[in-house]
Protein backbone atom coordinates (compact mmCIF):
# COMPACT_ATOMS: atom_id res chain seq x y z
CA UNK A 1 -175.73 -79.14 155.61
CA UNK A 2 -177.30 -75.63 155.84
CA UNK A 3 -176.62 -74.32 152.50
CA UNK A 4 -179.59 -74.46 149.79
CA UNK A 5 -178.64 -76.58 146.79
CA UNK A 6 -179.93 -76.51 143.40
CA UNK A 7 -181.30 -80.14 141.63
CA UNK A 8 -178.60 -79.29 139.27
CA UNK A 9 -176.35 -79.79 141.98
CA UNK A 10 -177.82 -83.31 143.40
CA UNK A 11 -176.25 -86.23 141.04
CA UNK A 12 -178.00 -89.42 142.30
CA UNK A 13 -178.43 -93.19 141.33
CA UNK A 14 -180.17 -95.53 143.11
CA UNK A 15 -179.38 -99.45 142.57
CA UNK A 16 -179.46 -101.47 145.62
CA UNK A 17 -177.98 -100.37 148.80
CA UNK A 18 -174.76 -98.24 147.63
CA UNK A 19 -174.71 -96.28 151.16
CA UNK A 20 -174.13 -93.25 149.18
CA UNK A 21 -171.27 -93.88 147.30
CA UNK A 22 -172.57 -93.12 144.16
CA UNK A 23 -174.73 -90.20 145.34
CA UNK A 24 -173.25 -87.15 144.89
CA UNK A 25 -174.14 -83.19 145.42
CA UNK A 26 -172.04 -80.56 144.67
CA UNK A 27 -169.23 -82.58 142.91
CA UNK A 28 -169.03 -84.38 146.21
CA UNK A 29 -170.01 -87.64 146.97
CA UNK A 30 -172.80 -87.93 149.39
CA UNK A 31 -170.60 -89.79 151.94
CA UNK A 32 -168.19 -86.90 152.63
CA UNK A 33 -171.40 -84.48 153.41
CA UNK A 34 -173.46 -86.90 155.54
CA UNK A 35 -172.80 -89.21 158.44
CA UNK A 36 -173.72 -92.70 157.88
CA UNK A 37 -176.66 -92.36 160.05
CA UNK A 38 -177.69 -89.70 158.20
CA UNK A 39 -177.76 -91.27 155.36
CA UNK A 40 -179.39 -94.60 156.54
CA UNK A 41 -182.36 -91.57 157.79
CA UNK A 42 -182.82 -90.81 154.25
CA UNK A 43 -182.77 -94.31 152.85
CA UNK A 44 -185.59 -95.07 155.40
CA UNK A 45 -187.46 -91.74 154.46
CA UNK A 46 -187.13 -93.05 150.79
CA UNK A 47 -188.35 -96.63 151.59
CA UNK A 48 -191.82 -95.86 153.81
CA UNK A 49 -192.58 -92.20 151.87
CA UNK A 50 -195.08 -93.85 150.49
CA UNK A 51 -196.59 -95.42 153.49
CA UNK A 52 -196.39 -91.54 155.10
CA UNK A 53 -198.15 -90.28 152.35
CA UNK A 54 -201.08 -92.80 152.56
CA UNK A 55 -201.83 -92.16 156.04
C-alpha cells in the first residue's frame, strides 16, 4: 500500500492476537489491505520495537 494515509484514517485495537481483524484503515479492515505475512511483519515490529530502540 503506496498511498499516504492520515491517523484519522487508521482505526486500530489491540487485544491478543486478532490477526487484523479488528484493525482497520480506510473503512477497511486491515486483512483485505495486507497479506497475512504482512501483517505477522508488523505484529513482530510491534512486539521487539522496544528491544530495537534500546540497542
Amino acid at each position: 500500500m503506496d498511498d499516504i494515509l492520515s491517523q484519522d484514517e487508521v482505526d486500530a485495537l489491540l487485544r491478543g492476537m486478532d490477526e487484523g481483524e479488528v484493525t482497520g484503515v480506510g473503512g477497511m479492515p486491515l486483512t483485505q489491505i495486507l497479506s497475512k505475512e504482512d501483517i505477522a511483519d508488523v505484529v513482530d515490529k510491534t512486539k521487539n520495537g522496544g528491544a530495537e530502540i534500546v540497542k
